[in-house]
C-alpha atoms as a PDB file:
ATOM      1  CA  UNK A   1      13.926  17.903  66.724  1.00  0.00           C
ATOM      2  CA  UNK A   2      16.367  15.876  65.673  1.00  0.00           C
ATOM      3  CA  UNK A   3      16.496  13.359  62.466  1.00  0.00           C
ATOM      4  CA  UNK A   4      17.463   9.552  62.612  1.00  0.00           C
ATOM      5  CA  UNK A   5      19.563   8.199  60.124  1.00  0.00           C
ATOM      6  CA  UNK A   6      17.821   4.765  58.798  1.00  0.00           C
ATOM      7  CA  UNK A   7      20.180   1.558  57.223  1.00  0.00           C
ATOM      8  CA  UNK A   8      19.617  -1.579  56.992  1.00  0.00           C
ATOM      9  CA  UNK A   9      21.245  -4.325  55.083  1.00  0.00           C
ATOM     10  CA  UNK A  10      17.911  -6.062  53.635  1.00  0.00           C
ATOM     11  CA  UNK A  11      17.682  -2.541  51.058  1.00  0.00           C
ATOM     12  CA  UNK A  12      20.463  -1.420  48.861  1.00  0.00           C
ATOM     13  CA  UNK A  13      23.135   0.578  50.087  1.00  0.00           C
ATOM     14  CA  UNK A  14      23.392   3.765  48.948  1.00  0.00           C
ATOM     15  CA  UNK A  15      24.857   4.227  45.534  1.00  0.00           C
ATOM     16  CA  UNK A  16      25.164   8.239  46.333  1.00  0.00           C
ATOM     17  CA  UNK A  17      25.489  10.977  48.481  1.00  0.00           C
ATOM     18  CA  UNK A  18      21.714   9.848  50.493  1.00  0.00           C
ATOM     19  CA  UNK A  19      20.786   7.314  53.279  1.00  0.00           C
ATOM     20  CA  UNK A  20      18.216   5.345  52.824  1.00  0.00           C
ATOM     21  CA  UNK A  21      15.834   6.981  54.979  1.00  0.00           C
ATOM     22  CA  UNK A  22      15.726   9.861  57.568  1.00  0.00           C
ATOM     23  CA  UNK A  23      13.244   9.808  60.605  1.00  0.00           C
ATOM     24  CA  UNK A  24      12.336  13.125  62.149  1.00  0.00           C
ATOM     25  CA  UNK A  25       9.624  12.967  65.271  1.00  0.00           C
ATOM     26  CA  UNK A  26       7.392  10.210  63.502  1.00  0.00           C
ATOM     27  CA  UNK A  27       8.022  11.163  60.273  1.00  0.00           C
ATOM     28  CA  UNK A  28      10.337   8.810  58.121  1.00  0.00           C
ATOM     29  CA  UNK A  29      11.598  10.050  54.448  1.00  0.00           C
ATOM     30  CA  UNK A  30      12.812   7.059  52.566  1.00  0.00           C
ATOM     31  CA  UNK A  31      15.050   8.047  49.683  1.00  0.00           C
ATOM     32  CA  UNK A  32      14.054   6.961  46.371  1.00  0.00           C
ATOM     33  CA  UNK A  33      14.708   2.423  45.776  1.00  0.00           C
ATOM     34  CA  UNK A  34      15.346   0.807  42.248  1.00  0.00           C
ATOM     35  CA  UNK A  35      15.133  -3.012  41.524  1.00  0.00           C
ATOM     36  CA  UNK A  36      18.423  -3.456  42.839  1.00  0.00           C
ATOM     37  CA  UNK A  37      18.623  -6.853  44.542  1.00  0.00           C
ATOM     38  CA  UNK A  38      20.366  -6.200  48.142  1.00  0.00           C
ATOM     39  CA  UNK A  39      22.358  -9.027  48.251  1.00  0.00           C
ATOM     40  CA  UNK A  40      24.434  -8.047  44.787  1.00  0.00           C
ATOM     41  CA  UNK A  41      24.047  -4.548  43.832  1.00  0.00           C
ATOM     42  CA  UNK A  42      22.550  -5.569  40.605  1.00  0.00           C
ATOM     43  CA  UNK A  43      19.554  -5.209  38.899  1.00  0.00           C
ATOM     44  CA  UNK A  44      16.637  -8.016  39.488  1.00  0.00           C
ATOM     45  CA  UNK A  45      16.074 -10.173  36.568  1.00  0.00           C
ATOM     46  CA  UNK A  46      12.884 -10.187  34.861  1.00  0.00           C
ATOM     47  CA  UNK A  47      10.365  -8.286  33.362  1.00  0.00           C
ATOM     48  CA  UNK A  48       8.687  -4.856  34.631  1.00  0.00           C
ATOM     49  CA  UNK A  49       6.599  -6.841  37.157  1.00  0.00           C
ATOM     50  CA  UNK A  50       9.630  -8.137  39.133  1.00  0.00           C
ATOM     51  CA  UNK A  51      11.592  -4.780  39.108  1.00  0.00           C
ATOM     52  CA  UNK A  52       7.990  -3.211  40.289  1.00  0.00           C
ATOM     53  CA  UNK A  53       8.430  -5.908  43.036  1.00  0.00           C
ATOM     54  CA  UNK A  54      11.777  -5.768  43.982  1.00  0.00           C
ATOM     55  CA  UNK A  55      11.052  -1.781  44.447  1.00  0.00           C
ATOM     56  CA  UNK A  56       8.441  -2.413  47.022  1.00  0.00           C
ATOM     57  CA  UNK A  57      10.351  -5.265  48.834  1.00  0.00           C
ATOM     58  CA  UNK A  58      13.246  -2.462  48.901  1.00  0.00           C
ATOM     59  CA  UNK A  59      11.063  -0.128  50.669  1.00  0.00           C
ATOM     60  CA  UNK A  60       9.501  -2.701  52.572  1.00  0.00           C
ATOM     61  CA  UNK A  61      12.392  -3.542  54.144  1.00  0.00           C
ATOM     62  CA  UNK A  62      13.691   0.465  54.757  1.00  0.00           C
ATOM     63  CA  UNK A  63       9.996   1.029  56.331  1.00  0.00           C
ATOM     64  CA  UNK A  64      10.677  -1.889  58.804  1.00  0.00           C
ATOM     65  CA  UNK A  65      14.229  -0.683  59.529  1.00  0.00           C
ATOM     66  CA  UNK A  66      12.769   2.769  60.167  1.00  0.00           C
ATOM     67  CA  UNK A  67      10.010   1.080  62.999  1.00  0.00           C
ATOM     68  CA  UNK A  68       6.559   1.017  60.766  1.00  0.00           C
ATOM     69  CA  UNK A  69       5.460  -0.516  57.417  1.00  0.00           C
ATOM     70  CA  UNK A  70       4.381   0.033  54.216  1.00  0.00           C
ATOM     71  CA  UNK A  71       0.995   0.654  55.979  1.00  0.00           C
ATOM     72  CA  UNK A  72       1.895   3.882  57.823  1.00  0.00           C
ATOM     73  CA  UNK A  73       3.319   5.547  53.789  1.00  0.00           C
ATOM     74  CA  UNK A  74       1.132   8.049  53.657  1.00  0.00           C
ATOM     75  CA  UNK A  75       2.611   9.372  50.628  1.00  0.00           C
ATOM     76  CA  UNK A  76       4.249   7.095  47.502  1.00  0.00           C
ATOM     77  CA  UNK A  77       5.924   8.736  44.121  1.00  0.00           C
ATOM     78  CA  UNK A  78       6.233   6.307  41.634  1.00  0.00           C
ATOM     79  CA  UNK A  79       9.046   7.321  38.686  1.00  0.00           C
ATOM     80  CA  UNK A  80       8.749   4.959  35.440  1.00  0.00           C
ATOM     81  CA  UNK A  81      10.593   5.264  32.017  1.00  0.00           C
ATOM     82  CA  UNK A  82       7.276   4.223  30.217  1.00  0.00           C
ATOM     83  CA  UNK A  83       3.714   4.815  32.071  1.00  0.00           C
ATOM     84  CA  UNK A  84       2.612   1.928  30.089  1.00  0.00           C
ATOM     85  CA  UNK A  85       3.365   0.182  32.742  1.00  0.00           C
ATOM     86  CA  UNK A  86       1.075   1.746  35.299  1.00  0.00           C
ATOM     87  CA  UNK A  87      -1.340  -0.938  35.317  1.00  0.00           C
ATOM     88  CA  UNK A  88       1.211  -3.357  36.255  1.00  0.00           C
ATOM     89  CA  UNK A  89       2.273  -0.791  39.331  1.00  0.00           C
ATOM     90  CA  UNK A  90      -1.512  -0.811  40.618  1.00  0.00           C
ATOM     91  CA  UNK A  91      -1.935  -4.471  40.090  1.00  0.00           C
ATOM     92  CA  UNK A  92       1.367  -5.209  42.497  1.00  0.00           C
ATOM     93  CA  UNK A  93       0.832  -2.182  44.742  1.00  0.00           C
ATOM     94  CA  UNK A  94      -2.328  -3.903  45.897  1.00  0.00           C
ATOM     95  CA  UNK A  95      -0.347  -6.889  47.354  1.00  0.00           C
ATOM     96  CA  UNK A  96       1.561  -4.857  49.480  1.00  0.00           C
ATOM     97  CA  UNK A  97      -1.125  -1.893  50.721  1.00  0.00           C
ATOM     98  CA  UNK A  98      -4.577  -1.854  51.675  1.00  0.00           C
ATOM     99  CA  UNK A  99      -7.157   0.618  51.930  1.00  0.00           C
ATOM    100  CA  UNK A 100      -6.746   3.380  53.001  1.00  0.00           C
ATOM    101  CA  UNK A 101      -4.185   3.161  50.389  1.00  0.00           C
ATOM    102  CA  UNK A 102      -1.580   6.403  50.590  1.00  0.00           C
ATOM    103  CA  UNK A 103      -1.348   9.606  48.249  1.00  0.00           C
ATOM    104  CA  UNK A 104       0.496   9.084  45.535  1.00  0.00           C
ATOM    105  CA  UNK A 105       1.984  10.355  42.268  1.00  0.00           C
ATOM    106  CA  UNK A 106       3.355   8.850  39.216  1.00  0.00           C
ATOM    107  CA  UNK A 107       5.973  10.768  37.102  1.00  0.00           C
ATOM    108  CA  UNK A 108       6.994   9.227  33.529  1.00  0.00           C
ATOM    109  CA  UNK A 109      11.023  10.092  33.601  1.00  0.00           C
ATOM    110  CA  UNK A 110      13.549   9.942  30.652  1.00  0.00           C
ATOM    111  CA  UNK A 111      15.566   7.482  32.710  1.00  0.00           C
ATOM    112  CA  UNK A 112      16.985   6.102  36.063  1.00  0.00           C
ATOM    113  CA  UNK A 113      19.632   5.096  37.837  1.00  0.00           C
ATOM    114  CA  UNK A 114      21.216   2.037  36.876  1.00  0.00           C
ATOM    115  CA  UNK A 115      19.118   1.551  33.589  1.00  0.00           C
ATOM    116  CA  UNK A 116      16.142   0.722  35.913  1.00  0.00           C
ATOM    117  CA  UNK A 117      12.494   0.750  34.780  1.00  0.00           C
ATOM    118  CA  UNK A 118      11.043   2.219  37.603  1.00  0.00           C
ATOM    119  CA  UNK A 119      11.942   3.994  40.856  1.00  0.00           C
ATOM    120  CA  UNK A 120       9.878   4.525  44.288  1.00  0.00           C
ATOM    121  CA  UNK A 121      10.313   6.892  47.142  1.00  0.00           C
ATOM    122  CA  UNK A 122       7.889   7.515  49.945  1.00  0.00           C
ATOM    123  CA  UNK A 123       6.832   9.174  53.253  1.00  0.00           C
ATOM    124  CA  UNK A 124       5.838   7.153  55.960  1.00  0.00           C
ATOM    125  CA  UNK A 125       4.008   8.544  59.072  1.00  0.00           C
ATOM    126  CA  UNK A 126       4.721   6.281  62.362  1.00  0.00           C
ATOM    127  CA  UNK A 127       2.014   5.611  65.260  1.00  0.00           C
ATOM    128  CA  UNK A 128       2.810   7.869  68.185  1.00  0.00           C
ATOM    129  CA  UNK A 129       5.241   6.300  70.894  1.00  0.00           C
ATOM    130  CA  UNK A 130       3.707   5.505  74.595  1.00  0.00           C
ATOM    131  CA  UNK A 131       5.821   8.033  76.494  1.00  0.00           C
ATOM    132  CA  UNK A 132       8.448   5.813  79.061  1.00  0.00           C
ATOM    133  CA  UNK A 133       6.834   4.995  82.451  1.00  0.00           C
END
């Protein structure tokens, strides 16, 4: 089977060796997003609640590059420098899924790229494809 690279200009570029997503079959891995605003490279401004938001619009965007949307993740991993913060992750999460909401894990990390606060990567499974007529 072979894999799909995925890029799209309304997620940050790469800062490393990655892309921002690979799709295999129906399966689409998108590498791991920070806060960084697409337009500038930079870290959003704000407090923990707009990074947490800029994260998902960052995958958001990947997801819809890739075919799908947030709806088809079936698995999220959620990387923060301070779990105190979990709260605010479930409160914003539930703007952007509903139920059945995916698996997920959340890892408290010593740091992350960039000096940001929290990081997200996911798997997203897409609806089958009609075969061509």
């Amino acid at each position: 089977m072979s894999k799909e690279i995925i890029q799209t200009p309304n997620a940050p570029q790469a800062i490393g060796t990655y892309s921002q997503a690979v799709k295999v079959g129906q399966t689409v891995y998108l590498s791991g997003q920070i806060p960084l605003v697409p337009a500038t490279m930079t870290l959003v401004e704000g407090d923990i609640a707009a990074q947490i938001t800029q994260v998902f619009d960052n995958l958001k965007a990947v997801a819809q590059a890739a075919g799908g949307d947030l709806s088809d993740v079936v698995k999220l991993n959620v990387f923060l420098t301070d779990l105190v913060h979990f709260p605010v992750v479930n409160e914003i999460m539930g703007q952007y899924f509903t139920e059945p909401y995916p698996a997920r894990a959340a890892i408290g990390v010593a740091a992350l790229p960039k000096g940001a606060a929290v990081e997200m990567d996911a798997i997203m499974q897409l609806p089958p494809q009609p075969y061509p007529a």
